[in-house]
Protein backbone atom coordinates (compact mmCIF):
# COMPACT_ATOMS: atom_id res chain seq x y z
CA UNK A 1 13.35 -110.87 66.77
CA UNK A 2 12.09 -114.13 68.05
CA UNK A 3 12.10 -117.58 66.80
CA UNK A 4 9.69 -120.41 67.36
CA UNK A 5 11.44 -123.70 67.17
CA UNK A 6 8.66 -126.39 67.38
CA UNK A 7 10.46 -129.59 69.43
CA UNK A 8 9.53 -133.22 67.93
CA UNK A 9 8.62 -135.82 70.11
CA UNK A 10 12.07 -137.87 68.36
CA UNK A 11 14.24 -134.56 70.36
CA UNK A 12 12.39 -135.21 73.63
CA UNK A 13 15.85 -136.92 74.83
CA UNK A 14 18.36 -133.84 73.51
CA UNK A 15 19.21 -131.35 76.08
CA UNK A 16 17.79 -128.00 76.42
CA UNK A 17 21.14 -126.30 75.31
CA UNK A 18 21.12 -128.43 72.04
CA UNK A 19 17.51 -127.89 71.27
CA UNK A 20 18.27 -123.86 71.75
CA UNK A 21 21.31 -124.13 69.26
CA UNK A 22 23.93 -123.59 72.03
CA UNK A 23 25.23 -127.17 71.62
CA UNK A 24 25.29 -129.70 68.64
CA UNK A 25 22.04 -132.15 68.58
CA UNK A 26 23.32 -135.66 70.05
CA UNK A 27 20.63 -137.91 68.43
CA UNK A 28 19.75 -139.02 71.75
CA UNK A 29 16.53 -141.45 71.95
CA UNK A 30 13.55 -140.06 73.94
CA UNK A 31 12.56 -141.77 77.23
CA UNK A 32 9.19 -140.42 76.43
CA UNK A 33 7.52 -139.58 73.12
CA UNK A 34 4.14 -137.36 74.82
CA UNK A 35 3.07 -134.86 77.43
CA UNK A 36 -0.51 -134.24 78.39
CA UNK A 37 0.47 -130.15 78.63
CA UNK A 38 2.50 -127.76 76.28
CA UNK A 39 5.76 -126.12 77.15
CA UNK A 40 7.12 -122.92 76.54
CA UNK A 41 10.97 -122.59 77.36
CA UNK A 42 12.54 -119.39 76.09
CA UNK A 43 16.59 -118.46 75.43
CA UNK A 44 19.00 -116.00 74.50
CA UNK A 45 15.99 -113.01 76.02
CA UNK A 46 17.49 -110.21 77.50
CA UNK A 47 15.64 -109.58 80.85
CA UNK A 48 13.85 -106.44 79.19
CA UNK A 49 12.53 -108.18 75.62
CA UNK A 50 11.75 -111.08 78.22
CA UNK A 51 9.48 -108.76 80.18
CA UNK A 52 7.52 -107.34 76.74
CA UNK A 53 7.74 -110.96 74.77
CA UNK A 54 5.38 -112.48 78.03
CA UNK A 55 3.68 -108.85 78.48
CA UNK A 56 2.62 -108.92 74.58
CA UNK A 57 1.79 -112.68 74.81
CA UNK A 58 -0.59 -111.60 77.52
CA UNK A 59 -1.60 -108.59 75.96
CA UNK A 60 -2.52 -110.51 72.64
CA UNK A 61 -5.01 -113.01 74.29
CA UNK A 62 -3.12 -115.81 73.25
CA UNK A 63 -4.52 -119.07 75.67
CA UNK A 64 -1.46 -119.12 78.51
CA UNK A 65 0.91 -122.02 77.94
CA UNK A 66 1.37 -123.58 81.82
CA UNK A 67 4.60 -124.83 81.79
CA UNK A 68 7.17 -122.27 81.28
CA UNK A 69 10.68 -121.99 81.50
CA UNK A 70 13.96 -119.99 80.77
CA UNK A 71 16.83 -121.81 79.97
CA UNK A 72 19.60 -121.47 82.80
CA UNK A 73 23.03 -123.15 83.68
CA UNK A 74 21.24 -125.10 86.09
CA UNK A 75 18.40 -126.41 83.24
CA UNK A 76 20.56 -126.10 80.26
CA UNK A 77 21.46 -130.21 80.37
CA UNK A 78 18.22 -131.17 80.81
CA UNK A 79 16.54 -133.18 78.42
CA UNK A 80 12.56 -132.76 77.61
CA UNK A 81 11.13 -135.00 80.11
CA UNK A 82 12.91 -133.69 83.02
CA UNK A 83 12.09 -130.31 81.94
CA UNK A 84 8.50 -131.25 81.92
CA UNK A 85 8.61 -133.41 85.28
CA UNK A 86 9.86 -129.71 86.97
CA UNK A 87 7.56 -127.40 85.22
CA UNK A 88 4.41 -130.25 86.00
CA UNK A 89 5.48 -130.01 90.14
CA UNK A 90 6.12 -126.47 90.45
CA UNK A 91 2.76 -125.88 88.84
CA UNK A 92 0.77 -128.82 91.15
CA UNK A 93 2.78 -127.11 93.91
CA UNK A 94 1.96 -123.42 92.65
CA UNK A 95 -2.19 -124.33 92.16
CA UNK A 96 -2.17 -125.57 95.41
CA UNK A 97 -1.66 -122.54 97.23
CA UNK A 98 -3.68 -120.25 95.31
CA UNK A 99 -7.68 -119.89 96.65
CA UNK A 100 -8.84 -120.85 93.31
CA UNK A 101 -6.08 -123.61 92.58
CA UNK A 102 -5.73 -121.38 88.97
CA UNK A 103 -3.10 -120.47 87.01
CA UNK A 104 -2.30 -116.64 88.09
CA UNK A 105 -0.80 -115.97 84.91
């Protein structure tokens, strides 16, 4: 089973581990309190419930969240804005080079 775990804008500065429960919260202050886009960052999905979790998303018409993100070793201590600063350039980068400059997914 998945759980949602809505992020406030006072965790923006805790890392990705602690905000996934694999590390105690720090309390540390947020460099920034907003984003103009949502996130979606995912952990602890086997590579099959992965697969179905994104295919069902799909599946249920629910509006595609742009920035999205697994949590890895190499993302884990990352805090919020960082995370978003890397999702934001990979998309620019992504819409770029598709004809349409839209989100394929």
């Amino acid at each position: 089973m998945a759980r949602v775990r809505p992020v406030l804008p006072a965790e923006y500065g805790e890392t990705l581990a602690a905000l996934c429960g694999m590390e105690p919260l720090a309390s540390i202050p947020a460099k920034e309190t907003s984003f103009t886009a949502e996130m979606l960052v995912l952990a602890h999905f086997p590579g099959d419930l992965l697969t179905r979790f994104l295919n069902g998303f799909r599946q249920a018409g629910i509006t595609p969240v742009m920035l999205k993100a697994v949590v890895t070793d190499t993302n884990a201590h990352w805090d919020s804005l960082s995370l978003y600063q890397e999702l934001s350039a990979e998309h620019d980068a992504l819409a770029a080079q598709t004809p349409t400059g839209k989100e394929m997914v």
